[in-house]
Protein backbone atom coordinates (compact mmCIF):
# COMPACT_ATOMS: atom_id res chain seq x y z
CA UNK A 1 110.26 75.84 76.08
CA UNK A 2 113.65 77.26 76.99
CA UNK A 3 114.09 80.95 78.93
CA UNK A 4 113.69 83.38 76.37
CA UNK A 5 117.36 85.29 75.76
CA UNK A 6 117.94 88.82 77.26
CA UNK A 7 121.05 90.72 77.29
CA UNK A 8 122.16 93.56 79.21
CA UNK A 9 124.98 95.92 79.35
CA UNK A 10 126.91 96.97 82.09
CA UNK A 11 129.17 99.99 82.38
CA UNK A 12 132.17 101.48 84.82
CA UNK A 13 133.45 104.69 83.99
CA UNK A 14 131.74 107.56 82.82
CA UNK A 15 133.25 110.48 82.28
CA UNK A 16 130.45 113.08 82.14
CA UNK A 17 127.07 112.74 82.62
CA UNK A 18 126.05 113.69 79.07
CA UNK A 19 128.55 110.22 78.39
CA UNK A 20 126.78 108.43 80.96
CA UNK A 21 122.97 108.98 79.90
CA UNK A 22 123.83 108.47 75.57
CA UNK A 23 125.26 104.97 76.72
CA UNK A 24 121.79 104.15 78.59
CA UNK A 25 120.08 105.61 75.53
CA UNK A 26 122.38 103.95 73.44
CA UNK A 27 122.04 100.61 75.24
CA UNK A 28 117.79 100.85 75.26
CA UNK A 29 118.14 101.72 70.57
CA UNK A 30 119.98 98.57 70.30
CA UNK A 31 117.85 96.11 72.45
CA UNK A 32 119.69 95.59 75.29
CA UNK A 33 116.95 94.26 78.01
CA UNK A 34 119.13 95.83 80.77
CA UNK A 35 121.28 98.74 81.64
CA UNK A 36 123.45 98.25 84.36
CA UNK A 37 126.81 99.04 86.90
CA UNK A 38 128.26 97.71 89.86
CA UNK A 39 128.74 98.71 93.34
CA UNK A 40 132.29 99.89 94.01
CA UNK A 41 133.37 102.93 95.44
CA UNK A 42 137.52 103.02 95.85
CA UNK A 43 139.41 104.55 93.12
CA UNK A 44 142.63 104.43 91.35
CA UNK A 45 145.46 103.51 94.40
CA UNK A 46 146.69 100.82 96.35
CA UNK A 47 143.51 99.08 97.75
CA UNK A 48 142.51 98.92 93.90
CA UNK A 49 145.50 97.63 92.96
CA UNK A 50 145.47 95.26 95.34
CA UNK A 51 141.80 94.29 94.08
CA UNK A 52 142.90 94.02 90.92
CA UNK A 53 139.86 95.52 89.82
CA UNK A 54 138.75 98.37 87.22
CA UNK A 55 137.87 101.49 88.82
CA UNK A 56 134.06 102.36 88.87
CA UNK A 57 134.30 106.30 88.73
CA UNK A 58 129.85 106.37 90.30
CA UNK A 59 128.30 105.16 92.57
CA UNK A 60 125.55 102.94 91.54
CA UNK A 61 121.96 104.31 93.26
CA UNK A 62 122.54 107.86 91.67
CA UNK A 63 123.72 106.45 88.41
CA UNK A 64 120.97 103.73 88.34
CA UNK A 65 118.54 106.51 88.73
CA UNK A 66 120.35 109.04 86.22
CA UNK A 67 120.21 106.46 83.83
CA UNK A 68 116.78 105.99 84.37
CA UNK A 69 115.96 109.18 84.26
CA UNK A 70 117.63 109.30 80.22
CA UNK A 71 115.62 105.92 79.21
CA UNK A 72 112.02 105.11 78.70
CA UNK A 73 111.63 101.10 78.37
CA UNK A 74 115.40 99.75 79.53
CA UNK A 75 115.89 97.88 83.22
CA UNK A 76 118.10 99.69 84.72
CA UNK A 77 119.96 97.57 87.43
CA UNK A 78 123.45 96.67 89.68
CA UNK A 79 125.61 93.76 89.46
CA UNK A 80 124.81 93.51 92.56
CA UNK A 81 125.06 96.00 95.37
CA UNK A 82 127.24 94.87 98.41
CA UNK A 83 124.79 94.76 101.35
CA UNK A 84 127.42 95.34 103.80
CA UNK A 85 128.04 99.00 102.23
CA UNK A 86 124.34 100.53 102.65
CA UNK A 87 121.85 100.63 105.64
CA UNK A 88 119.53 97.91 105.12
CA UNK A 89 116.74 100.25 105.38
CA UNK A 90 118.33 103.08 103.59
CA UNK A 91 119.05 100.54 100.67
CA UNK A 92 115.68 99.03 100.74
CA UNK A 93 114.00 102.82 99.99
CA UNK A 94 116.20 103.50 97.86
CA UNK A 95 115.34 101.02 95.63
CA UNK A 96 111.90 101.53 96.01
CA UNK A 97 112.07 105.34 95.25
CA UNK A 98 114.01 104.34 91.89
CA UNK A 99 111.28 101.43 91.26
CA UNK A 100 109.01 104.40 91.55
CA UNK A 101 109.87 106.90 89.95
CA UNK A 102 111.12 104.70 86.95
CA UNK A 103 107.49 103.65 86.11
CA UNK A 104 108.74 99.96 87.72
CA UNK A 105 111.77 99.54 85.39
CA UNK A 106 114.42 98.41 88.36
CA UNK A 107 116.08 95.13 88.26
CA UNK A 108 117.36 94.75 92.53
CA UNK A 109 120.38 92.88 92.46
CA UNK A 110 122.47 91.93 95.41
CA UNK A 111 125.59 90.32 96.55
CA UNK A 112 127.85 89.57 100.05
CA UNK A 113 130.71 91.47 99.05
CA UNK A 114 133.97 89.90 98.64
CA UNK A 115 136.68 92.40 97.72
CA UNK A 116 138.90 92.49 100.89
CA UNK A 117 141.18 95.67 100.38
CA UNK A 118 137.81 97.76 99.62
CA UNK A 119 136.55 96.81 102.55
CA UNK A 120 139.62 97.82 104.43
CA UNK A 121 140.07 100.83 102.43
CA UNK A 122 136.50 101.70 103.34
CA UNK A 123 137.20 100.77 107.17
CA UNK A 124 134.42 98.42 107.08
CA UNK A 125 134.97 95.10 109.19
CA UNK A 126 134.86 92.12 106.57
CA UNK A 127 133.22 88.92 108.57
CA UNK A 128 133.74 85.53 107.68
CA UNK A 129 131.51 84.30 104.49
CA UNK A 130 128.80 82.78 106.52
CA UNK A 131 127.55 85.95 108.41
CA UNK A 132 127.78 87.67 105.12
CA UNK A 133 125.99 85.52 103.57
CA UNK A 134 123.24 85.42 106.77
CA UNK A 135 123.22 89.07 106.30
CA UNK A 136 122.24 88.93 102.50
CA UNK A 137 119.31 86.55 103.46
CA UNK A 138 118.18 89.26 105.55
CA UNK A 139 118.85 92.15 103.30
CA UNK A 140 116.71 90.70 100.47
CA UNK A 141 114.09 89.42 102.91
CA UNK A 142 113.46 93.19 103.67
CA UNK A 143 113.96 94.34 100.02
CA UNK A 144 110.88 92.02 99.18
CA UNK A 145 108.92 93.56 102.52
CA UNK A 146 109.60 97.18 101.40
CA UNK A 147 108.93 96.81 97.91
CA UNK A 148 105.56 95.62 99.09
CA UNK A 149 104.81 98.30 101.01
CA UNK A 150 104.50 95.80 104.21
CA UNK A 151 104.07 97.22 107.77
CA UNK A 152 107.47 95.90 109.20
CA UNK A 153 107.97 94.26 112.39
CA UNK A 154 111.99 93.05 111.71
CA UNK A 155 113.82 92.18 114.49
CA UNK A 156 116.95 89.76 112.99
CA UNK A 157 120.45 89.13 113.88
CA UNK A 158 121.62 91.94 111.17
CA UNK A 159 118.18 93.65 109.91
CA UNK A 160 116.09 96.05 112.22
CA UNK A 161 113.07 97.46 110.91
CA UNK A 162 110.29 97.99 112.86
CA UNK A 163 106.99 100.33 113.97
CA UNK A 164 106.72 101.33 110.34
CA UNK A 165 105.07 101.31 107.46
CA UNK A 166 107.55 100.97 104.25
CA UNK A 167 107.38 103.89 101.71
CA UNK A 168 106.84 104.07 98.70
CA UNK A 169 105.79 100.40 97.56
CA UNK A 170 107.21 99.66 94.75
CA UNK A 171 105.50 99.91 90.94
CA UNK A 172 106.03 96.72 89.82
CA UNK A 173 103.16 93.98 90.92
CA UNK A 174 105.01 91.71 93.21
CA UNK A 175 108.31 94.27 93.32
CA UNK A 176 111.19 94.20 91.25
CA UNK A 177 112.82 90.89 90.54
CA UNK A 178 115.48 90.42 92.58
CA UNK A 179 118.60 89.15 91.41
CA UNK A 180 121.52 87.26 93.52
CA UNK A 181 124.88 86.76 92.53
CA UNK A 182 127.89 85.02 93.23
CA UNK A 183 130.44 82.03 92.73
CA UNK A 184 130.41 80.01 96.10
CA UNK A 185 127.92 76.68 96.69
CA UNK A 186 126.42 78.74 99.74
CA UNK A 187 125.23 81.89 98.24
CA UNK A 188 123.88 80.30 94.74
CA UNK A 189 122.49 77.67 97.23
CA UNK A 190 120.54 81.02 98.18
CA UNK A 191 120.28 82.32 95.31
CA UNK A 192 118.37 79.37 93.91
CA UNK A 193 115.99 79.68 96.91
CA UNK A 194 115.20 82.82 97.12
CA UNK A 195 116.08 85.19 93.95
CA UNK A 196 114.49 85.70 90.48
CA UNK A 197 117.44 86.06 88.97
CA UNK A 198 120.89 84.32 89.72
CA UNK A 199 123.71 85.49 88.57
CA UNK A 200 126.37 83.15 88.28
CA UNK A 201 129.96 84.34 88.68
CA UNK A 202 133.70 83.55 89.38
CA UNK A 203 134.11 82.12 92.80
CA UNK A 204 135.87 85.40 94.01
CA UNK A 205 136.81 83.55 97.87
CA UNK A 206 139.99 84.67 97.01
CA UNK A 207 139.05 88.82 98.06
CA UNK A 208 140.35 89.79 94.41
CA UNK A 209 140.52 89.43 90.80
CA UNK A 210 142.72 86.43 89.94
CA UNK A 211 143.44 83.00 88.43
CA UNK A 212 141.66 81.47 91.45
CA UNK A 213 138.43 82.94 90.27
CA UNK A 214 138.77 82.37 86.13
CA UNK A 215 139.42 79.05 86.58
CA UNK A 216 136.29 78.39 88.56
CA UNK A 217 134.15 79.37 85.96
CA UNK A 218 135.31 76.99 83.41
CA UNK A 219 132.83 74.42 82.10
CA UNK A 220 133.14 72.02 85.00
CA UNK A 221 133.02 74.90 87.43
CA UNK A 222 129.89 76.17 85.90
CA UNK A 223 128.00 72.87 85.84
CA UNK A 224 128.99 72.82 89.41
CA UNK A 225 127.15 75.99 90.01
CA UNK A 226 124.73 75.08 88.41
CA UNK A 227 123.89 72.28 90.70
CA UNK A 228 124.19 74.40 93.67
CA UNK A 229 121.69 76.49 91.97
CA UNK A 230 119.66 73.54 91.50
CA UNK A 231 120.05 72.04 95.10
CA UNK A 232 118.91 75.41 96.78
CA UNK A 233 116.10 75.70 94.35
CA UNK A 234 114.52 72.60 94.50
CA UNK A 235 111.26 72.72 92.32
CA UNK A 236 111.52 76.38 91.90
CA UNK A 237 114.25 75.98 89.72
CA UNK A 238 112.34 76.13 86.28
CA UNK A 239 111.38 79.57 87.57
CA UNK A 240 114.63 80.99 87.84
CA UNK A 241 116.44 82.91 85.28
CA UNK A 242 120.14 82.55 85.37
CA UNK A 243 122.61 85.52 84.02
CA UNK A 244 126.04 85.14 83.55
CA UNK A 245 128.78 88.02 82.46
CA UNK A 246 130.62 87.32 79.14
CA UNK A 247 133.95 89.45 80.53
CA UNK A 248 135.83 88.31 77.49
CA UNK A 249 133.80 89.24 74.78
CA UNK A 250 135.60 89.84 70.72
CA UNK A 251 133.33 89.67 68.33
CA UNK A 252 135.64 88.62 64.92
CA UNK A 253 135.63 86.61 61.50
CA UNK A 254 139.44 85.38 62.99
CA UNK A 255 138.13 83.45 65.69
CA UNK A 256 141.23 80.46 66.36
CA UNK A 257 143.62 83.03 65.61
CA UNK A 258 141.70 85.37 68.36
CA UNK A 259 141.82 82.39 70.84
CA UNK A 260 145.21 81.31 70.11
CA UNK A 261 146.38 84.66 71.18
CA UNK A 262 144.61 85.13 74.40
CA UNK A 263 144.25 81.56 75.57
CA UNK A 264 147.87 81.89 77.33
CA UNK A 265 147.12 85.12 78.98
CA UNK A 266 144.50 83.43 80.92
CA UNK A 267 146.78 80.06 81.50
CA UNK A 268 144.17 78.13 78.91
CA UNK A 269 144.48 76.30 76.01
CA UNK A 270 142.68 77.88 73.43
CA UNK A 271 139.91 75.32 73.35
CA UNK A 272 139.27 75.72 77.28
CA UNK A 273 139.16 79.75 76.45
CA UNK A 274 136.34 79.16 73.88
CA UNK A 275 134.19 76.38 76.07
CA UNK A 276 134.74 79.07 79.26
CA UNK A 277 131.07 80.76 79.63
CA UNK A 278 132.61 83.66 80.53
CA UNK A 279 134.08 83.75 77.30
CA UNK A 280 132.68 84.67 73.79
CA UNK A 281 134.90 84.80 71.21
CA UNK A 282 133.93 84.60 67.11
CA UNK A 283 131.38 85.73 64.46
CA UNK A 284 127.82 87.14 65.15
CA UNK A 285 127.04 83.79 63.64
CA UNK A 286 129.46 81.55 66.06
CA UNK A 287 128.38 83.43 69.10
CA UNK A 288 124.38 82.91 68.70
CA UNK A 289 125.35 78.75 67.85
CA UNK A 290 127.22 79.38 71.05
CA UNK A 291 124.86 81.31 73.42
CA UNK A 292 122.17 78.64 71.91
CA UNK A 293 124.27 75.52 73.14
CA UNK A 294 124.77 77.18 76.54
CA UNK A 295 121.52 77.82 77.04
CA UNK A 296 120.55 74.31 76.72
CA UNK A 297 123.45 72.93 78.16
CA UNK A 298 123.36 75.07 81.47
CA UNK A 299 120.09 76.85 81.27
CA UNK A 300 121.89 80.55 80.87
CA UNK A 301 119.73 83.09 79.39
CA UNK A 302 120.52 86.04 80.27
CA UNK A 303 123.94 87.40 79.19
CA UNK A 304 125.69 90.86 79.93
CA UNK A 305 128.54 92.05 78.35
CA UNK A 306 130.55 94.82 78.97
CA UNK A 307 130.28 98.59 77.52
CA UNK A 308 132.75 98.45 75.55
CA UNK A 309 131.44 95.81 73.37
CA UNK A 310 128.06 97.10 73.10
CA UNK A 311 127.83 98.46 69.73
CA UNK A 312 129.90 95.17 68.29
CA UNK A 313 127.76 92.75 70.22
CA UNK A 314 124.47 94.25 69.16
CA UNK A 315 123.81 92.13 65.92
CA UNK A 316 123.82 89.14 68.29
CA UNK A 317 121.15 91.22 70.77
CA UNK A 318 119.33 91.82 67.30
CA UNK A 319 119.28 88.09 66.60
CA UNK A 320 118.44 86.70 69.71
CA UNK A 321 116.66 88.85 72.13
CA UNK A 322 113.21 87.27 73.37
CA UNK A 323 114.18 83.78 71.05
């Protein structure tokens, strides 16, 4: 039996807090499985520029927790949090306390950062991939501790928790699922071995939104990932659910004409654009023959699109959320 679908929504920028909570609501009335931002903190200037990146106006724990707070059944959740821009242990509670006092409704997702001119902005020292990666490891090894409610006797190369008891445990039996994502063979190779949830994204090596990164997650690139996934797994791998981000997302009865227009933009012909799984583009009807095809082809069940499509992508939720 294949992974049932789910579908989340992810948001930026707010503009009030009344805006902020009616999207969460808005989100859970439609069927979205999860509600969700990332983890970004820079706004509008040079470093973001130089990111090429949208600006996230909140930072994610608060907002995770407001938009808890406004929903009763919804996930609530972060594509992913950087571990290099919170404490370890200061993360870890964090995301127990929202766990908690969510009634077990958080989704813990986390990532190795990659955009260099936040980091710079932020004055924090970027290493090279691997320790990032080695850091990540560690991060979600204590995650899984503290969400336990384990007495923690930590003592790694970038984690230090020790001589206490972690507080609260989380709600949810076993903790919250974890999710890892990213677009390089190293961290899905982790991500496969240790996560719940991968999410599988644009190799973004490059420090910044570019060509580099769309064009590794064309179809090739993502049957590549998928292999990773499946080499770090091992016979775990039918346990895993894998999430991807449909950033271009039009829902429309003019689908080739649609295609034809953006396909350039992107440096694609327009029949690359619609097999990119990034990329949904057509009717409610096309995009469920689509999302079922993916599934089976790469094993992707678990799609998130962005705010702004959320009322237009619903009848698709509608059709085939928990099929």
């Amino acid at each position: 039996m294949p992974t049932p679908f789910r579908f989340g929504c992810q948001e930026f920028a707010p503009e009030s807090a009344a805006q902020w909570k009616d999207r969460a609501r808005r989100a859970e009335d439609l069927g979205y499985g999860t509600f969700s931002l990332a983890d970004h903190y820079i706004g509008p200037g040079p470093a973001l520029d130089a990111a090429a990146h949208p600006v996230q106006t909140v930072a994610a724990i608060p907002a995770m927790m407001a938009a808890a707070d406004a929903t009763s059944s919804i996930m609530v959740g972060c594509r992913v949090l950087c571990v290099d821009y919170h404490h370890p242990v200061v993360l870890a509670k964090e995301l127990a306390t929202i766990d908690l006092l969510s009634d077990g409704r958080l989704e813990a997702g986390f990532g190795a950062g990659w955009i260099t001119s936040e980091y710079t902005a932020m004055g924090i020292e970027m290493d090279r991939p691997g320790v990032r990666i080695e850091r990540l490891e560690e991060v979600v090894g204590l995650a899984r501790s503290f969400f336990a409610g384990e007495d923690l006797a930590i003592d790694g190369a970038h984690v230090t928790a020790d001589g206490f008891t972690a507080v609260p445990r989380a709600v949810q039996a076993g903790g919250p699922r974890v999710m890892i994502g990213g677009g390089s063979p190293r961290v899905l190779g982790l991500a496969g071995r240790v996560a719940d949830i991968v999410s599988v994204n644009f190799d973004n090596s490059a420090g910044k939104i570019g060509a580099r990164g769309l064009h590794s997650g064309t179809a090739e690139g993502t049957t590549a990932k998928i292999d990773w996934i499946r080499d770090g797994a091992g016979d775990r791998f039918d346990r895993l659910e894998l999430e991807i981000a449909a950033y271009f997302t039009t829902v429309t009865d003019d689908t080739q004409a649609t295609l034809d227009l953006m396909a350039p933009a992107f440096g694609f012909e327009s029949a690359q654009l619609a097999a990119h799984p990034h990329t949904l583009i057509g009717s409610v009807a096309e995009i469920c023959e689509t999302l079922q095809q993916r599934r089976d082809q790469y094993g992707i069940s678990y799609i998130t699109v962005g705010g702004d499509q959320m009322e237009a992508f619903a009848p698709v939720v509608a059709t085939l959320a928990g099929t």
